[in-house]
C-alpha atoms as a PDB file:
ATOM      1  CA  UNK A   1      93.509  36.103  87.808  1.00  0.00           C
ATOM      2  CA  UNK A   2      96.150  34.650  89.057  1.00  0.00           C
ATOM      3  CA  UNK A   3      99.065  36.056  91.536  1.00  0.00           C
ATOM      4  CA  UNK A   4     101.437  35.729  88.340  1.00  0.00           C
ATOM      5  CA  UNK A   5      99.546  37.637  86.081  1.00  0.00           C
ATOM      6  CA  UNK A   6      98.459  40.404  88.919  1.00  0.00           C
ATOM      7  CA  UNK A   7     102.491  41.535  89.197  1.00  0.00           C
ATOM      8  CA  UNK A   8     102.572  40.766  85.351  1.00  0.00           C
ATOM      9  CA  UNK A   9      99.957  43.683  85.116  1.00  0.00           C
ATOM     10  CA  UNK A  10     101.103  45.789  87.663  1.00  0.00           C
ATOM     11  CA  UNK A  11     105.138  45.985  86.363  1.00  0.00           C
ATOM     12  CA  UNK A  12     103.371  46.724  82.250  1.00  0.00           C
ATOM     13  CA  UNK A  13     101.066  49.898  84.340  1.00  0.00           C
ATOM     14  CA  UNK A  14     104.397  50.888  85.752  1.00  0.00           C
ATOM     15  CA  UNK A  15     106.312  50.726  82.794  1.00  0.00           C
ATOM     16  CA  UNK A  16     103.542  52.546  81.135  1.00  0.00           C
ATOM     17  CA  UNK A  17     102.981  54.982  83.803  1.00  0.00           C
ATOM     18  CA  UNK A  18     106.891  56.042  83.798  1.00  0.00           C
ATOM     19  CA  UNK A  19     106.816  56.283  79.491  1.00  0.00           C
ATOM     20  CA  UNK A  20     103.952  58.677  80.307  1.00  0.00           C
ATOM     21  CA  UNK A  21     105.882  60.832  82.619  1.00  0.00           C
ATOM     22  CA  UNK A  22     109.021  60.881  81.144  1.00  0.00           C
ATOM     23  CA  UNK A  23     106.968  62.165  77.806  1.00  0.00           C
ATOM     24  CA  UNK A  24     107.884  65.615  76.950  1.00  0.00           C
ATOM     25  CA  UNK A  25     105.242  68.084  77.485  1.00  0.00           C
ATOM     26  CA  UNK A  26     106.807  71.776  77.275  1.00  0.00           C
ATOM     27  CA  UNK A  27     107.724  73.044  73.655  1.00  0.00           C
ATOM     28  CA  UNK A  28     111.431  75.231  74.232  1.00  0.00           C
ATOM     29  CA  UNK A  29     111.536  78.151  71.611  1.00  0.00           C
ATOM     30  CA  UNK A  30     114.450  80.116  71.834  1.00  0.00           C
ATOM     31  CA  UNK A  31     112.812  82.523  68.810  1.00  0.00           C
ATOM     32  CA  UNK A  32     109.436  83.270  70.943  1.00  0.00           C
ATOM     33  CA  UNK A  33     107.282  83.619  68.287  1.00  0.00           C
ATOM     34  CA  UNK A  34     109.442  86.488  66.318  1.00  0.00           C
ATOM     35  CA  UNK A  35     110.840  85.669  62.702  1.00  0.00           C
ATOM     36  CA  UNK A  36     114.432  85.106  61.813  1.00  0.00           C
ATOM     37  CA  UNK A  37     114.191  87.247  58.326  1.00  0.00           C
ATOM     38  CA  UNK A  38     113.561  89.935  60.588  1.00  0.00           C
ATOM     39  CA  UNK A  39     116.821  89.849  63.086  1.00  0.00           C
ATOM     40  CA  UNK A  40     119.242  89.606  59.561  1.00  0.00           C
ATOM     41  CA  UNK A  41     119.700  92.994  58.078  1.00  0.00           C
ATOM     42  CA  UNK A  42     120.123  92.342  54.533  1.00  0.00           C
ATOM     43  CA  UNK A  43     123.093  94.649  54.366  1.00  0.00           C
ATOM     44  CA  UNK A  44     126.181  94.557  56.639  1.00  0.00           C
ATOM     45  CA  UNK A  45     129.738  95.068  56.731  1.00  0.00           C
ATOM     46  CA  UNK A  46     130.208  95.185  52.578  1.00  0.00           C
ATOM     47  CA  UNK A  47     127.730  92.577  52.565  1.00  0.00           C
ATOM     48  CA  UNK A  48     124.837  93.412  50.557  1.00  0.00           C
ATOM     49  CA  UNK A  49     121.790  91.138  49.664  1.00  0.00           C
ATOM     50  CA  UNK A  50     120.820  90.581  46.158  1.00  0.00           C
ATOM     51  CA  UNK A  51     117.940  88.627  44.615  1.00  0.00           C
ATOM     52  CA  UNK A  52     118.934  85.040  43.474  1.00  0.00           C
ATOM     53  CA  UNK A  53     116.878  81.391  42.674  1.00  0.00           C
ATOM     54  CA  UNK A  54     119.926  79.272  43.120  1.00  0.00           C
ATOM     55  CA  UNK A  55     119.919  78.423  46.606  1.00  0.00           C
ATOM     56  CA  UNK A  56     119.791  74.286  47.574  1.00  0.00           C
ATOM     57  CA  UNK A  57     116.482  74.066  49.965  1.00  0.00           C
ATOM     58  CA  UNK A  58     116.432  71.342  52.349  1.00  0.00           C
ATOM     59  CA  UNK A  59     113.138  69.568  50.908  1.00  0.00           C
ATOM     60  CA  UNK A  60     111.849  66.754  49.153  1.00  0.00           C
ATOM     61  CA  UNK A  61     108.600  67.740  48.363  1.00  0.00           C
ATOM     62  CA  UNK A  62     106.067  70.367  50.097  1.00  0.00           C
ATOM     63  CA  UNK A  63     104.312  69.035  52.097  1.00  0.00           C
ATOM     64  CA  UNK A  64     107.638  67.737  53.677  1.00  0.00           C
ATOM     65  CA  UNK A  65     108.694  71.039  53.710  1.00  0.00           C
ATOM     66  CA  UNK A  66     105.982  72.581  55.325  1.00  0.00           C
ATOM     67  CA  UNK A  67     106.045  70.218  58.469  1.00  0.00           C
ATOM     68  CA  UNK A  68     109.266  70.558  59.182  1.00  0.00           C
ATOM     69  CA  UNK A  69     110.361  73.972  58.360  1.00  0.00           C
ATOM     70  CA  UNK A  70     108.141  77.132  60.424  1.00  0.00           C
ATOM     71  CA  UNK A  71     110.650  79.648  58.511  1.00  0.00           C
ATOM     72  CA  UNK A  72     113.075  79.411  55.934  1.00  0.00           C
ATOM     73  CA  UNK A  73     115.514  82.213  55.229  1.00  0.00           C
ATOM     74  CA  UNK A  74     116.769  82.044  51.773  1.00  0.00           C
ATOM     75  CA  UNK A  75     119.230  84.480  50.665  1.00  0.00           C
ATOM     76  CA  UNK A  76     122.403  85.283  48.556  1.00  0.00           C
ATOM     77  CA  UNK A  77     124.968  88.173  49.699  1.00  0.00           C
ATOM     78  CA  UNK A  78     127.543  89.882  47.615  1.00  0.00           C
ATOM     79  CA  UNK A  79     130.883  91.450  48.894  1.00  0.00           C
ATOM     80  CA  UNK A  80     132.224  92.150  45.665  1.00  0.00           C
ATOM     81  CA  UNK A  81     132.355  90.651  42.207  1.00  0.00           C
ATOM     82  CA  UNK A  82     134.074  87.759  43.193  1.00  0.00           C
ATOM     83  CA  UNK A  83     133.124  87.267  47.222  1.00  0.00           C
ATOM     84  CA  UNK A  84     129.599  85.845  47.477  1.00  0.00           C
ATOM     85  CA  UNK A  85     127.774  83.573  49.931  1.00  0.00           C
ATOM     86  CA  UNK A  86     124.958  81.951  49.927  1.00  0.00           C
ATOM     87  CA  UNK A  87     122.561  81.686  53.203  1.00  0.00           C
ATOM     88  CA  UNK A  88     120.132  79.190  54.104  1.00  0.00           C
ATOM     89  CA  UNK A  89     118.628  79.345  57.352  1.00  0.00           C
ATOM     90  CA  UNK A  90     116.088  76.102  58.284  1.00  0.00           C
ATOM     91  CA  UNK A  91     113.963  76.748  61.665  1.00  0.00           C
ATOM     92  CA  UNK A  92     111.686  73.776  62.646  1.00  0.00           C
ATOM     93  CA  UNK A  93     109.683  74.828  66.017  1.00  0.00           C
ATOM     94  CA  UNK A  94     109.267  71.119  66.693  1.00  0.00           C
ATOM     95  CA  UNK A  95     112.301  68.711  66.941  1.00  0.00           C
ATOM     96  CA  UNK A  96     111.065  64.675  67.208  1.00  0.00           C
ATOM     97  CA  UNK A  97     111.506  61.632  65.981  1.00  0.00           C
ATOM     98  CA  UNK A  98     109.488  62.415  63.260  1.00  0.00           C
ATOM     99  CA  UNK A  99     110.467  65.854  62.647  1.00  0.00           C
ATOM    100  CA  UNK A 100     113.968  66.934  62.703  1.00  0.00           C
ATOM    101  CA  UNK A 101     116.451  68.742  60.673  1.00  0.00           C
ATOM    102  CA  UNK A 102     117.332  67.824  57.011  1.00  0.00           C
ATOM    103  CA  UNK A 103     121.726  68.244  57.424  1.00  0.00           C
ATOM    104  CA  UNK A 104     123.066  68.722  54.354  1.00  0.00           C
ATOM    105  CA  UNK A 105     124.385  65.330  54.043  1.00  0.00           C
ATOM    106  CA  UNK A 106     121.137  64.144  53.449  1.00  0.00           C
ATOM    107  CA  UNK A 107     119.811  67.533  51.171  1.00  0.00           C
ATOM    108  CA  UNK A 108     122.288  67.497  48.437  1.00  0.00           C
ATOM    109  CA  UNK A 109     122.019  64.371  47.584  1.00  0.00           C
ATOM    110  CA  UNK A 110     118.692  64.636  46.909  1.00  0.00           C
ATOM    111  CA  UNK A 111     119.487  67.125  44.648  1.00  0.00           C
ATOM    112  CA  UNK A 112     121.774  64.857  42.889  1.00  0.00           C
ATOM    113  CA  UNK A 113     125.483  66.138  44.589  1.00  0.00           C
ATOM    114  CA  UNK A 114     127.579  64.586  45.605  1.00  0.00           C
ATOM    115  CA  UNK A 115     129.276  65.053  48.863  1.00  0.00           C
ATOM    116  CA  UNK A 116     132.748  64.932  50.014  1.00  0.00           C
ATOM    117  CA  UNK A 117     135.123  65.680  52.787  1.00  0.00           C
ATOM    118  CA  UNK A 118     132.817  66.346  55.382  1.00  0.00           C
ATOM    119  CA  UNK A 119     134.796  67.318  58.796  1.00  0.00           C
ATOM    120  CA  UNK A 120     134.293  69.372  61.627  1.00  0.00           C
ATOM    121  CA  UNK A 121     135.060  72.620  61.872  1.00  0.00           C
ATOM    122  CA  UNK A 122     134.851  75.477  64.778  1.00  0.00           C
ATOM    123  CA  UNK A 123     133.337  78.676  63.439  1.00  0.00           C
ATOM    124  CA  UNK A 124     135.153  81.683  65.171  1.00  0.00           C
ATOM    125  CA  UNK A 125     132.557  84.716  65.989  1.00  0.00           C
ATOM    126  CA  UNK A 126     135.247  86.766  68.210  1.00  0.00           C
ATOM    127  CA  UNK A 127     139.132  85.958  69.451  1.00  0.00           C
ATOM    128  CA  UNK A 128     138.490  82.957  71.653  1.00  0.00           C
ATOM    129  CA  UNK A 129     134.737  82.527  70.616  1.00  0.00           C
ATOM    130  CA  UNK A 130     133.126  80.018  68.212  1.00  0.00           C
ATOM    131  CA  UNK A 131     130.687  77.645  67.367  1.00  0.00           C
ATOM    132  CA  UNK A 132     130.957  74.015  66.006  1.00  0.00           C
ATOM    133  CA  UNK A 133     129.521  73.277  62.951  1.00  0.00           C
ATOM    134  CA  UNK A 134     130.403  71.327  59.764  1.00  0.00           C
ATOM    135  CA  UNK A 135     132.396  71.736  56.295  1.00  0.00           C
ATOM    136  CA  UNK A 136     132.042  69.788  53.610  1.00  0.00           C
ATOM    137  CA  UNK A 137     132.069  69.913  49.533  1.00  0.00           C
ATOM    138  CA  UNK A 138     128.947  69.357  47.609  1.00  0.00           C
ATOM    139  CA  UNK A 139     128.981  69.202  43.542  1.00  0.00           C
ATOM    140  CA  UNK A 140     127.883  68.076  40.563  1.00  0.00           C
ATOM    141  CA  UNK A 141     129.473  68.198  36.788  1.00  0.00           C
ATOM    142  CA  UNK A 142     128.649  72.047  36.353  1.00  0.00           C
ATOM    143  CA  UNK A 143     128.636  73.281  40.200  1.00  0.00           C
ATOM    144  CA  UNK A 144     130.393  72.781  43.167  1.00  0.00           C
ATOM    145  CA  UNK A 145     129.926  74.584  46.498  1.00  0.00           C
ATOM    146  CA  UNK A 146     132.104  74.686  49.467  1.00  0.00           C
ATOM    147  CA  UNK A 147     129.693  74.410  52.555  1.00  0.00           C
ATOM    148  CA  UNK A 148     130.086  75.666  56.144  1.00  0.00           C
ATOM    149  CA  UNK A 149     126.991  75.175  58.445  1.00  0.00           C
ATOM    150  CA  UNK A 150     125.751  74.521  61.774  1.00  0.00           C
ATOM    151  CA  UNK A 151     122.686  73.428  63.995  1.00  0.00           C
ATOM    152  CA  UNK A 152     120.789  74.135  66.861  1.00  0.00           C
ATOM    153  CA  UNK A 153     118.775  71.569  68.830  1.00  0.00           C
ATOM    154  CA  UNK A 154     117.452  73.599  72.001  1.00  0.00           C
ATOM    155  CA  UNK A 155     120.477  74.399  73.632  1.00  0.00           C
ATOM    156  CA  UNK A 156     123.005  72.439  72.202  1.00  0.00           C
ATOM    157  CA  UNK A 157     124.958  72.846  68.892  1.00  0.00           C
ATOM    158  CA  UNK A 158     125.351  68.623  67.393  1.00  0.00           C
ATOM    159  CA  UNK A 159     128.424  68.521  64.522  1.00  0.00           C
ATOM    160  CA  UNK A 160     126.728  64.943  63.324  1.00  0.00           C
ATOM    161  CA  UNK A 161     123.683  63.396  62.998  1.00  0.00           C
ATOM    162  CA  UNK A 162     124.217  60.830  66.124  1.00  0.00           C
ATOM    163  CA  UNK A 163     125.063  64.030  68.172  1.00  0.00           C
ATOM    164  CA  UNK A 164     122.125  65.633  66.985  1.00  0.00           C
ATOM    165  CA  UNK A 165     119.893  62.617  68.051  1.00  0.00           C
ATOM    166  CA  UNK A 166     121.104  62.078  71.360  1.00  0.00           C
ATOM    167  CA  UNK A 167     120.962  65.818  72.164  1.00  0.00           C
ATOM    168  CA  UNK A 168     117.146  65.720  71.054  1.00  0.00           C
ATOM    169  CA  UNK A 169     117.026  62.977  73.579  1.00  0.00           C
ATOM    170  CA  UNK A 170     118.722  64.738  76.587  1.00  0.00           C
ATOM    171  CA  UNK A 171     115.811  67.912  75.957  1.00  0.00           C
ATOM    172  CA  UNK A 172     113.585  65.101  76.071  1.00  0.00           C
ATOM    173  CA  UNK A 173     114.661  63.407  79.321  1.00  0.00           C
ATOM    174  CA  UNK A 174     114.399  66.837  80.962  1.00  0.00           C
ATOM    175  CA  UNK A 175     110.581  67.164  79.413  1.00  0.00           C
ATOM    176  CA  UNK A 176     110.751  69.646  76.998  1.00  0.00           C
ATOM    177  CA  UNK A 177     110.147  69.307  72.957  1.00  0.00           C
ATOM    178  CA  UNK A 178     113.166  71.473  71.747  1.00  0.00           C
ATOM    179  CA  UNK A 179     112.813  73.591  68.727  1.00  0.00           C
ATOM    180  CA  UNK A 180     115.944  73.679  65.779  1.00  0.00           C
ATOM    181  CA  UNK A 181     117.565  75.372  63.403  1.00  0.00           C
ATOM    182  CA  UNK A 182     119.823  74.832  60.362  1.00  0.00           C
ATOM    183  CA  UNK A 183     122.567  77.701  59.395  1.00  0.00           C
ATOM    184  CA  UNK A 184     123.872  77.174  56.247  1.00  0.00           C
ATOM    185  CA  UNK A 185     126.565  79.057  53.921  1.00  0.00           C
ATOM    186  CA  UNK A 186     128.151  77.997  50.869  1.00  0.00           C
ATOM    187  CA  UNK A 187     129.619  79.727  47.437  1.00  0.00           C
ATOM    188  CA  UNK A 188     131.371  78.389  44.764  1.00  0.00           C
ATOM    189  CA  UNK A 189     135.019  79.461  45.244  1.00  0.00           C
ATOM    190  CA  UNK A 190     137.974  76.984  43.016  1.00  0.00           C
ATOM    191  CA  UNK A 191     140.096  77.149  46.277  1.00  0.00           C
ATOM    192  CA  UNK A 192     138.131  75.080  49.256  1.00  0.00           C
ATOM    193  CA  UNK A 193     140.251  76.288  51.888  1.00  0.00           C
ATOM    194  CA  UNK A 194     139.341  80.301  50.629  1.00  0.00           C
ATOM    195  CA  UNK A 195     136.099  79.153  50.281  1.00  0.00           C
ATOM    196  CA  UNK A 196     135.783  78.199  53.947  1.00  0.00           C
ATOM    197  CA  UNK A 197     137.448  81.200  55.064  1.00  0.00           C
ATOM    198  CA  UNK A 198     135.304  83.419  53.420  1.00  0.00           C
ATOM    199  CA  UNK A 199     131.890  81.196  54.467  1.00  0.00           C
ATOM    200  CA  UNK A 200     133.656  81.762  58.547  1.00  0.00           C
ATOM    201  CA  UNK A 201     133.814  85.551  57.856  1.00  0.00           C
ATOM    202  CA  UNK A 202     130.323  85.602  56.684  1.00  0.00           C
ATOM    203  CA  UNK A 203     129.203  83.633  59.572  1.00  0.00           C
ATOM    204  CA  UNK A 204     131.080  86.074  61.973  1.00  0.00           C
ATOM    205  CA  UNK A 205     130.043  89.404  60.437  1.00  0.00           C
ATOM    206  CA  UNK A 206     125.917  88.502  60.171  1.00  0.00           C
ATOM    207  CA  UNK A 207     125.537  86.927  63.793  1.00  0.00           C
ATOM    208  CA  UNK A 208     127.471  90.163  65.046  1.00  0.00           C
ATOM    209  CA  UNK A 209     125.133  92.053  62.834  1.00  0.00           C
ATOM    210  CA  UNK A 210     121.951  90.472  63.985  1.00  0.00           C
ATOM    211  CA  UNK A 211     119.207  91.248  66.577  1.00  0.00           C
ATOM    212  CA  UNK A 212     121.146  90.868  70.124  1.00  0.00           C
ATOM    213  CA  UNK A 213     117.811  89.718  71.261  1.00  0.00           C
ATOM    214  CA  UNK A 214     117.591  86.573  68.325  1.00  0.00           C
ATOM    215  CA  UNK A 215     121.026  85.514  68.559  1.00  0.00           C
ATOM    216  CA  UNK A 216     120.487  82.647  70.749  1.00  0.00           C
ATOM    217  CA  UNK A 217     117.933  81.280  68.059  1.00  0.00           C
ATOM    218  CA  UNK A 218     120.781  80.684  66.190  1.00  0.00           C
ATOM    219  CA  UNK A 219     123.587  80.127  68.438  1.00  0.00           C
ATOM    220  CA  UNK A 220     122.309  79.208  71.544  1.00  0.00           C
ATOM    221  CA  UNK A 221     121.803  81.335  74.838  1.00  0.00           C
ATOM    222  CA  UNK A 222     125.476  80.646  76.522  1.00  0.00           C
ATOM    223  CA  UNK A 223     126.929  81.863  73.107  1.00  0.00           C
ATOM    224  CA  UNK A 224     124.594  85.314  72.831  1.00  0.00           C
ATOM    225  CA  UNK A 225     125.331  86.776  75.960  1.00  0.00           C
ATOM    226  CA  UNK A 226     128.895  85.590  75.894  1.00  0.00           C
ATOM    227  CA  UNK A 227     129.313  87.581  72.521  1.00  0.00           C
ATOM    228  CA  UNK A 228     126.689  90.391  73.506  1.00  0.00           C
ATOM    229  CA  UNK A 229     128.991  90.868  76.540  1.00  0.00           C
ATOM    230  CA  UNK A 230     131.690  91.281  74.240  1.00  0.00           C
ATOM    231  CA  UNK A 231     130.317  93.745  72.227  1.00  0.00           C
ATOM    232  CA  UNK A 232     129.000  95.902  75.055  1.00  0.00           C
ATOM    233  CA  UNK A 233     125.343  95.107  74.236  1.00  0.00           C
ATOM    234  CA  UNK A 234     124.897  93.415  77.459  1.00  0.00           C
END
């Protein structure tokens, strides 16, 4: 072997060896084991659960489901005859390149929606608190819902797809295999703006609701103890 091929070899084992440490190794769960279902009361602030099979789930077939989903929260909540929202919450304890959140972009579709006027929005959980997240308009001939979500890669909260990528990438760099989870609220209002208002006050009342100790599974550490410390829990 030649002196050529020796630093040929050597620079490939380098490359190699710095892919292998730079692979993640420690799984970040910011839900420890406990389940979702059990840190949303199913009544709150006029908001009462009621039994429905007409919520959108983010799958294309189940086996799909199964490896990308640990825990899916399906639910539909009534205020009053005409206030409703409906609640899908996605939780995938493994985020690669592989496995990652199904945005509703990408869901409805599959459904056979179409989707419009997708922007960002902030959701507001107290005066000068809020999360990013999405809204956007999914419908067919005989159904329309206004939609208002948002997603958690470890720590981070992406609005898009490319955001949610590269902050899968940054838990990556710093060698740990983040877990995620999809919040999503929608109802069927004929006003969009209404609609949206009414999917924000949802939003507000159920993470203020929730377990103080599974808030940051939804909306990230920084955010729970901000808003815990708010509401004298903390």
């Amino acid at each position: 072997m030649n002196r050529r091929d020796l630093l040929i070899g050597g620079a490939c084992l380098a490359a190699a060896g710095s892919a292998h440490a730079l692979r993640p190794r420690d799984r970040m769960s910011l839900v420890h084991g406990r389940k979702i279902a059990d840190a949303i009361p199913e009544s709150f602030g006029g908001w009462q659960k009621m039994d429905s099979n007409a919520i959108v789930a983010p799958e294309s077939d189940n086996s799909l489901a199964a490896k990308l989903y640990s825990e899916q929260v399906s639910r539909l909540y009534v205020l009053d005859e005409r206030n409703y929202v409906m609640l899908l919450i996605a939780y995938g304890d493994t985020q690669s390149d592989t496995l990652q959140l199904h945005r509703p972009e990408v869901c409805y579709p599959a459904f056979g929606f179409q989707v419009s006027d997708s922007t960002p929005t902030q959701l507001a959980l107290d005066a000068g608190l809020s999360i990013p997240g999405r809204r956007l308009t999914a419908s067919t001939p005989d159904r329309v819902e206004h939609i208002s979500y948002w997603t958690r890669i470890g720590e981070y909260l992406p609005v898009d797809g490319n955001e949610q990528r590269v902050m899968k990438l940054r838990t990556a760099f710093q060698g740990k295999i983040p877990d995620g989870v999809l919040v999503r609220l929608s109802n069927g209002l004929n006003d969009p703006d209404a609609a949206t208002r009414l999917n924000e006050r949802f939003a507000a009342a159920m993470v203020r609701a929730m377990r103080p100790d599974m808030r940051a599974a939804l909306i990230t550490t920084e955010k729970a103890q901000e808003l815990a410390r708010r509401l004298g829990q903390g």
